[in-house]
N, C-alpha and C. Protein backbone atom coordinates (compact mmCIF):
# COMPACT_ATOMS: atom_id res chain seq x y z
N UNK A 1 14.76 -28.99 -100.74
CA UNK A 1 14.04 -28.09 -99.85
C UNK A 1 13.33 -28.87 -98.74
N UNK A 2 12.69 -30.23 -99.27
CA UNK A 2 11.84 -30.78 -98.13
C UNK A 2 12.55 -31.55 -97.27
N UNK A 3 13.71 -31.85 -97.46
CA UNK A 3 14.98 -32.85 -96.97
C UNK A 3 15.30 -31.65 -95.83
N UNK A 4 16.22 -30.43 -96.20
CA UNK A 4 16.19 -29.39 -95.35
C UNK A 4 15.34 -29.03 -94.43
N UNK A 5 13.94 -29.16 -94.94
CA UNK A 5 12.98 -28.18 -93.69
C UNK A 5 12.64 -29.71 -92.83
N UNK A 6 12.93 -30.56 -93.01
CA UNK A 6 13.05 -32.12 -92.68
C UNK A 6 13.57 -32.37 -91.26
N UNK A 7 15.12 -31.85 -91.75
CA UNK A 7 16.17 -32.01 -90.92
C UNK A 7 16.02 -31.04 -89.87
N UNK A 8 15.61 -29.90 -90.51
CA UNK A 8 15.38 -28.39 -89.34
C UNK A 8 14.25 -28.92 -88.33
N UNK A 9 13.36 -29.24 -88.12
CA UNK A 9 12.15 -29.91 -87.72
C UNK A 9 12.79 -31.05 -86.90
N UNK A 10 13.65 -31.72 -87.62
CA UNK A 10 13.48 -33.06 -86.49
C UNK A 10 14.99 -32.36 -85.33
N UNK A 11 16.12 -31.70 -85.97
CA UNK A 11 16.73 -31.01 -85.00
C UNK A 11 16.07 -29.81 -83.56
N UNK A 12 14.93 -29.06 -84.61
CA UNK A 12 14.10 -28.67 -83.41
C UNK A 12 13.31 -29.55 -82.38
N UNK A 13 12.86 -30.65 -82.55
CA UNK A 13 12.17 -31.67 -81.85
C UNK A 13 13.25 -32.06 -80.77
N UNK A 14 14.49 -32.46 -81.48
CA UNK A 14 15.75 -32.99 -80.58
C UNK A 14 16.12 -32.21 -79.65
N UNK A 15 15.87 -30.73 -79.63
CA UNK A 15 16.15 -30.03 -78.61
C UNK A 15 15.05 -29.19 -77.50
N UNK A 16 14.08 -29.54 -78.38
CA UNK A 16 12.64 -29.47 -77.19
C UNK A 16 12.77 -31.08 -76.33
N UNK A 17 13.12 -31.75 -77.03
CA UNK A 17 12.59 -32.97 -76.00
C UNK A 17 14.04 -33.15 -74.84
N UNK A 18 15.45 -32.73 -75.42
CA UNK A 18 16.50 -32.65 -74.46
C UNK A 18 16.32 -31.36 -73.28
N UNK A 19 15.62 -30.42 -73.63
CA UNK A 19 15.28 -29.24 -72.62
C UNK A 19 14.17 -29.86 -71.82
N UNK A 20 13.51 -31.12 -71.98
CA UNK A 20 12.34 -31.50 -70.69
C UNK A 20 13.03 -32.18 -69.74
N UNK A 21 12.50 -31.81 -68.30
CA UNK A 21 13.43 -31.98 -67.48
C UNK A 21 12.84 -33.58 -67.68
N UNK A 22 14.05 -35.00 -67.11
CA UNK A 22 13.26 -35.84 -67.14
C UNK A 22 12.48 -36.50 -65.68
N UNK A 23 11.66 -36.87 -65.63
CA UNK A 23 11.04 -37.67 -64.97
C UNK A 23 11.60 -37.86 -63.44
N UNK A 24 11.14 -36.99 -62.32
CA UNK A 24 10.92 -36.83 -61.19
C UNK A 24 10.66 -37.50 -59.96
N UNK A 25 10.83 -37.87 -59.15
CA UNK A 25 9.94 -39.11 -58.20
C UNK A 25 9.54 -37.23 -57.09
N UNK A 26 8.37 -38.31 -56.56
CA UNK A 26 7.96 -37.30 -55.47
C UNK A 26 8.63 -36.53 -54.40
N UNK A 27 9.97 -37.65 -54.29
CA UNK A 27 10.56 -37.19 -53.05
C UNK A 27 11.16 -35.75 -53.78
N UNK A 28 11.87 -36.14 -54.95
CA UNK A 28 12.82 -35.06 -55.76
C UNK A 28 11.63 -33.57 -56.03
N UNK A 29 10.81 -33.75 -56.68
CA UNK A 29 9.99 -33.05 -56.50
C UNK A 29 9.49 -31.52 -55.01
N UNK A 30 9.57 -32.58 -54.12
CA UNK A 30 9.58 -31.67 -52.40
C UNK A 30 10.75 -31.60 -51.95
N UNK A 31 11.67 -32.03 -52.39
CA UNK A 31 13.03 -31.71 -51.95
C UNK A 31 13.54 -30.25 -53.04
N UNK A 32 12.86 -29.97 -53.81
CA UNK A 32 13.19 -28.97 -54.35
C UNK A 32 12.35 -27.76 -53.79
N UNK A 33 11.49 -27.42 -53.22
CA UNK A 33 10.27 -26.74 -52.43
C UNK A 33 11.32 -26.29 -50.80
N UNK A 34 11.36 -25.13 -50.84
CA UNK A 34 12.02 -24.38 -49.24
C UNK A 34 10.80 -24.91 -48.61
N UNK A 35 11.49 -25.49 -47.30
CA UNK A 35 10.80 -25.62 -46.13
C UNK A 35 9.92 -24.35 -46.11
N UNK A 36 8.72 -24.02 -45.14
CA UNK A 36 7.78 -22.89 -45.29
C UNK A 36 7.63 -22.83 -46.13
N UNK A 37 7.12 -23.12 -47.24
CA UNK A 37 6.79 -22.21 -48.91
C UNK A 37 5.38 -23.01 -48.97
N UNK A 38 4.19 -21.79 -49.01
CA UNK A 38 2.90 -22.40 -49.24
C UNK A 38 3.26 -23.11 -51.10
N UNK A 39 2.12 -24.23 -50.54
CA UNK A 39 2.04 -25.20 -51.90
C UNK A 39 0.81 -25.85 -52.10
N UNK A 40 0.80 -26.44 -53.03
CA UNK A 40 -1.08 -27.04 -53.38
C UNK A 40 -0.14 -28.74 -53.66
N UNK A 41 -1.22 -29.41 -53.02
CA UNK A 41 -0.55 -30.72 -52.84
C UNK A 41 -1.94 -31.52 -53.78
N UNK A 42 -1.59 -32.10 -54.82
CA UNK A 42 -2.59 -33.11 -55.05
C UNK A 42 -2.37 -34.79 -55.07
N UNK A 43 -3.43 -35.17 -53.82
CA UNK A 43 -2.91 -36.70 -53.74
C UNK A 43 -3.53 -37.77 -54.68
N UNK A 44 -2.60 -39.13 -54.69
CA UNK A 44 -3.43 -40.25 -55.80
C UNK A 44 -5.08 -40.44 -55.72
N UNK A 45 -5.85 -39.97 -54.67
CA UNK A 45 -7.18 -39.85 -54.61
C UNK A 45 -8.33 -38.91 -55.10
N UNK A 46 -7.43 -37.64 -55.78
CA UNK A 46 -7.64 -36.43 -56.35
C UNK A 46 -8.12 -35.90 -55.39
N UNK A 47 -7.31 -35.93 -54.47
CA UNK A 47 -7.50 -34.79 -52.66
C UNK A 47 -6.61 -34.02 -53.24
N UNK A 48 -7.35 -32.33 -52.92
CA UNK A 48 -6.16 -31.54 -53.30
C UNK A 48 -6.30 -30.34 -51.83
N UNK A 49 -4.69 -30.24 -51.40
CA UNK A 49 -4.61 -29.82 -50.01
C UNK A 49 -3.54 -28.66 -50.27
N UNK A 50 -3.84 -27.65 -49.09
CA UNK A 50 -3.12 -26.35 -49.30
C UNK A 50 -2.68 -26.11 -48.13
N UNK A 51 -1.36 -25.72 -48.13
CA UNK A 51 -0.79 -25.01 -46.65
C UNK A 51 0.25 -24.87 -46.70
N UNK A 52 1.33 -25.06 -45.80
CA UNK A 52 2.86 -24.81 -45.69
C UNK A 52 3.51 -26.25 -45.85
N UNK A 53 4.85 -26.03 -46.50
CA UNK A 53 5.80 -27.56 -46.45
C UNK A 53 6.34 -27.26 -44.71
N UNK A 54 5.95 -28.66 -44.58
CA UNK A 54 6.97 -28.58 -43.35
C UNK A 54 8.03 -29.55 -43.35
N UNK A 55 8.38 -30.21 -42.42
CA UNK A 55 9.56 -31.36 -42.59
C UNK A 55 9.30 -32.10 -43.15
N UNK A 56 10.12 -32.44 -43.90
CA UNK A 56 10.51 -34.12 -45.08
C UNK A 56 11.08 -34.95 -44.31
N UNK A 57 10.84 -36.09 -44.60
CA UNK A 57 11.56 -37.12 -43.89
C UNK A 57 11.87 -38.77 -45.23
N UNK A 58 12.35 -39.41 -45.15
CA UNK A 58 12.43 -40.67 -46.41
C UNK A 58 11.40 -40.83 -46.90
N UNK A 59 10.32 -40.70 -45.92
CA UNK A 59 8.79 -41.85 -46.55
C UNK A 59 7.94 -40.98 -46.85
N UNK A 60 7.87 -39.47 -46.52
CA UNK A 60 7.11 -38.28 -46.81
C UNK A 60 7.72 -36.92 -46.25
N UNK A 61 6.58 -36.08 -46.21
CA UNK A 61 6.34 -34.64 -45.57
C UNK A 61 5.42 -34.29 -44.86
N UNK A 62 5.19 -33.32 -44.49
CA UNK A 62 4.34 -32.78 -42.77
C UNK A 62 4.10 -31.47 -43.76
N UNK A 63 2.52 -31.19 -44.31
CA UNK A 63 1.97 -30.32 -44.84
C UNK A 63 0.90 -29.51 -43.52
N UNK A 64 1.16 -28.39 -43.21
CA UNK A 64 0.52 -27.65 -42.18
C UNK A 64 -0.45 -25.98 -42.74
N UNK A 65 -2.06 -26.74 -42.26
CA UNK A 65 -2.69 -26.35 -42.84
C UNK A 65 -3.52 -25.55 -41.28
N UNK A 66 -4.37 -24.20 -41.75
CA UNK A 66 -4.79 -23.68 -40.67
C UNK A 66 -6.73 -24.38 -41.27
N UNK A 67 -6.73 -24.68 -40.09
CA UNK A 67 -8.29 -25.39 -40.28
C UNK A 67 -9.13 -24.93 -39.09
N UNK A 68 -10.35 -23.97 -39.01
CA UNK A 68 -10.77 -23.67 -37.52
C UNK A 68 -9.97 -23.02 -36.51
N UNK A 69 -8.87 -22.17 -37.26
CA UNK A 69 -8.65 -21.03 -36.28
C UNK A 69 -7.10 -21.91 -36.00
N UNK A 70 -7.31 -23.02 -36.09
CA UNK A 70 -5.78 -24.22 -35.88
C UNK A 70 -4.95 -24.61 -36.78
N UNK A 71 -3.54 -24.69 -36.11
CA UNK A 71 -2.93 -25.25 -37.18
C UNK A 71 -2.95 -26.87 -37.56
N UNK A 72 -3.15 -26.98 -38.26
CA UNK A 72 -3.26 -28.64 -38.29
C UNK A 72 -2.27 -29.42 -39.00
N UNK A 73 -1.54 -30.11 -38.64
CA UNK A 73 -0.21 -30.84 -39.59
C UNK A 73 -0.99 -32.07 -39.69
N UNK A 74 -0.73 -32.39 -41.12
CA UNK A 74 -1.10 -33.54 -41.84
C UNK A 74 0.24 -34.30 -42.79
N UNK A 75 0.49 -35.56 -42.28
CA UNK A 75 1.57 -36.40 -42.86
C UNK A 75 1.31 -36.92 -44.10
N UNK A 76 2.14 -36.53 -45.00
CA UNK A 76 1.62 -36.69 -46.47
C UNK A 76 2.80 -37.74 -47.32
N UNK A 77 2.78 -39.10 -47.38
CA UNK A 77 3.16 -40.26 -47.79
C UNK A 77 3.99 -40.06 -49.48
N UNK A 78 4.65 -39.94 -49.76
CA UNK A 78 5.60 -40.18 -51.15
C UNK A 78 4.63 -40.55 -51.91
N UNK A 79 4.19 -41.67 -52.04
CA UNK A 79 2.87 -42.97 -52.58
C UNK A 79 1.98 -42.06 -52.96
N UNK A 80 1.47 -41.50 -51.64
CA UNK A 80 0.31 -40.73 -52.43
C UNK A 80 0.32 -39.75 -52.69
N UNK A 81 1.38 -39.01 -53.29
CA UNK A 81 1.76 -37.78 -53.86
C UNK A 81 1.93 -38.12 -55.26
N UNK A 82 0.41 -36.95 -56.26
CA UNK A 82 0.15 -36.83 -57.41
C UNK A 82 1.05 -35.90 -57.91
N UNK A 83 0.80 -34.07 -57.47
CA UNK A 83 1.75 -33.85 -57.53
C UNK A 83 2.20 -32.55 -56.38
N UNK A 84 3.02 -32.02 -56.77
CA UNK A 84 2.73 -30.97 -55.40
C UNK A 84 3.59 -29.81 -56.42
N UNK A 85 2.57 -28.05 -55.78
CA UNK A 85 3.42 -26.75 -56.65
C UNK A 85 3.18 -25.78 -55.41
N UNK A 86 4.15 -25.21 -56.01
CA UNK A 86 4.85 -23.90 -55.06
C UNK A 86 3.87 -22.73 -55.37
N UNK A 87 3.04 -22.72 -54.61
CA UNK A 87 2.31 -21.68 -54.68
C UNK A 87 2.45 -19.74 -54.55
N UNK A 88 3.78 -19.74 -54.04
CA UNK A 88 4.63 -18.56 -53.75
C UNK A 88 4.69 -17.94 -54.86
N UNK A 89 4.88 -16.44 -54.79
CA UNK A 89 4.61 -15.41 -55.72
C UNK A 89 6.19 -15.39 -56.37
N UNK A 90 6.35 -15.54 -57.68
CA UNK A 90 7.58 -15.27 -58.39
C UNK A 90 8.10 -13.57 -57.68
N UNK A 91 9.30 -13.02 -57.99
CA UNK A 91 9.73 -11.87 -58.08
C UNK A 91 9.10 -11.27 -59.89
N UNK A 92 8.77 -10.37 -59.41
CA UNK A 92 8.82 -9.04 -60.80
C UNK A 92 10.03 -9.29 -62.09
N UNK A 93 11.15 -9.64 -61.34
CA UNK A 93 12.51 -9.71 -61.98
C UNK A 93 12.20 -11.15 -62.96
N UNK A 94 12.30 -11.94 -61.89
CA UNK A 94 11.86 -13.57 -62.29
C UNK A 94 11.14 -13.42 -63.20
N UNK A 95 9.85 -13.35 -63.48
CA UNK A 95 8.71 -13.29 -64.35
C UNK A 95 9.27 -12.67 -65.41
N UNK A 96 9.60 -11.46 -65.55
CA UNK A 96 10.53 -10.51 -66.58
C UNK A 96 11.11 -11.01 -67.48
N UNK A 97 12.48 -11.84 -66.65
CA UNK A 97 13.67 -12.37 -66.78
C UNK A 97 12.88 -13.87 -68.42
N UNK A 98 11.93 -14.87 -67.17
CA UNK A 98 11.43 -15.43 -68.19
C UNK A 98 10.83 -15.18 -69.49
N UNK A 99 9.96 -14.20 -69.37
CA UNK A 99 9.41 -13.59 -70.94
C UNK A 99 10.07 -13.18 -71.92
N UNK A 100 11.40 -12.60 -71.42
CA UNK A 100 12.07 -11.88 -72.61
C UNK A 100 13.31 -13.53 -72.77
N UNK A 101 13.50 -14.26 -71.78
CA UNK A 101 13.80 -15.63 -72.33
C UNK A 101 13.29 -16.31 -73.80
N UNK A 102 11.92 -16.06 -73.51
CA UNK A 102 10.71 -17.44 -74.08
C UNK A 102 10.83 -16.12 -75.75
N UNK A 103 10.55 -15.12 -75.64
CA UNK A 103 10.70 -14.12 -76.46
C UNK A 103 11.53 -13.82 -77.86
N UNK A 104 13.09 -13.92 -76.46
CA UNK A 104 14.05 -14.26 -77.40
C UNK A 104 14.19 -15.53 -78.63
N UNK A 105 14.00 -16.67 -77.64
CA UNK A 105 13.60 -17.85 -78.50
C UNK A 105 12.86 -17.91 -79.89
N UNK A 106 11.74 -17.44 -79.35
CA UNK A 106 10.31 -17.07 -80.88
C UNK A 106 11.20 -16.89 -81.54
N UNK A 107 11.67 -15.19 -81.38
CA UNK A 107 12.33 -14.31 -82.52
C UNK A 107 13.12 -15.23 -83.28
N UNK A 108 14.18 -16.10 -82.60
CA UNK A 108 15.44 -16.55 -82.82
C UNK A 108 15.00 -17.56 -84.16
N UNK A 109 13.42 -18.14 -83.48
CA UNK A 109 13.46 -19.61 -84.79
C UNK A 109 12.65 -18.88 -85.41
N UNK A 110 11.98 -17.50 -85.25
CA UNK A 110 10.88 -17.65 -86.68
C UNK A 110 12.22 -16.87 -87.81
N UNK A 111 13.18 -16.17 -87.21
CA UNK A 111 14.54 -15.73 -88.10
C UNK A 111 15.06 -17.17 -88.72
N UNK A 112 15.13 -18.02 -88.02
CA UNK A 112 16.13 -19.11 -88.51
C UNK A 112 15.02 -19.32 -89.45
N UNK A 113 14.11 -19.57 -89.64
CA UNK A 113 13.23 -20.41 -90.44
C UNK A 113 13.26 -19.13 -91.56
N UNK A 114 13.17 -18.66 -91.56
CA UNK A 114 13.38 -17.17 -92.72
C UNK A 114 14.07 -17.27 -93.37
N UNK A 115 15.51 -17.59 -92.84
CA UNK A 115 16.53 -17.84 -93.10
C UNK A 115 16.77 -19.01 -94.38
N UNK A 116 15.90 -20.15 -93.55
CA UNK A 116 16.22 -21.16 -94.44
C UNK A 116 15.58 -21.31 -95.77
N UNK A 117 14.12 -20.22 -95.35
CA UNK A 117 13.13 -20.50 -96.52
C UNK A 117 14.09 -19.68 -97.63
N UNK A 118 14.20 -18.75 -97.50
CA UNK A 118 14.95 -17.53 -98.18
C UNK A 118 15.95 -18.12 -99.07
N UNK A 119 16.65 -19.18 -98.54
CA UNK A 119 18.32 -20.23 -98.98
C UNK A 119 17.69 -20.85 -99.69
N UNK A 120 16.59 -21.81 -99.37
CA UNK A 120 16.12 -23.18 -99.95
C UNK A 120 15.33 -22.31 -101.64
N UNK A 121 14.82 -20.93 -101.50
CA UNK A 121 13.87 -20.65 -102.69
C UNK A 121 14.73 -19.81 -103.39
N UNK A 122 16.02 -19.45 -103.34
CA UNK A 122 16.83 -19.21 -104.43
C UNK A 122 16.71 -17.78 -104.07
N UNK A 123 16.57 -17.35 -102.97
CA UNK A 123 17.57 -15.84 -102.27
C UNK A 123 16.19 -15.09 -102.57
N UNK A 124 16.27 -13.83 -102.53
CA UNK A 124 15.27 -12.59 -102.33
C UNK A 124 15.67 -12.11 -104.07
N UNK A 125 14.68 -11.85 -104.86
CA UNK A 125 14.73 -11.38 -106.25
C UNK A 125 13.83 -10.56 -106.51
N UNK A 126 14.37 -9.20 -107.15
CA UNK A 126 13.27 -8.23 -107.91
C UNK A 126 12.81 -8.18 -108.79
């Protein structure tokens, strides 16, 4: 039984840690972000800045922020990018779509684990 719920456990681990995306650099990060899409930028100084993506270029991006009625573009360096998120509103669908994802999942392992307890303790008896 403990060999089984053993193996179930370290196979669940094996497939939470293969579903994390791995490890990102900054550029990959804003290259995934649509041009225009407000975002919250936090830099290696714990400056945290809000406005529109604008152009990328090798060594950074052009974050454009309204400050005093102005627009103000500020050049924002790879280096000092902590991290940066898409501040844009999901769709209704999107959001949906995910919950009954994450949902399905639950259901799926607290069944499997039912499953196994049920096998491992010698079936359901009256």
């Amino acid at each position: 039984m403990r060999q089984m719920f053993a193996v179930f456990l370290a196979i669940l681990l094996a497939n939470a840690s293969i579903a994390q995306p791995a490890f990102q650099s900054s550029k990959e990060m804003v290259l995934k972000i649509p041009a225009g899409s407000p975002v919250e930028v936090r830099l290696t100084d714990n400056t945290k800045l809000r406005g529109r993506l604008g152009n990328v270029s090798d060594t950074g991006f052009e974050l454009q922020a309204v400050k005093n009625g102005k627009v103000d573009t500020v050049q924002v360096a790879f280096d000092q990018l902590t991290s940066i998120k898409n501040t844009g509103k999901e769709s209704f669908g999107h959001s949906l779509g995910k919950g009954f994802l994450i949902g399905g999942i639950v259901v799926g392992a607290i069944f499997l684990v039912s499953v196994i307890f049920v096998a491992a303790t010698g079936g359901i008896t009256n």
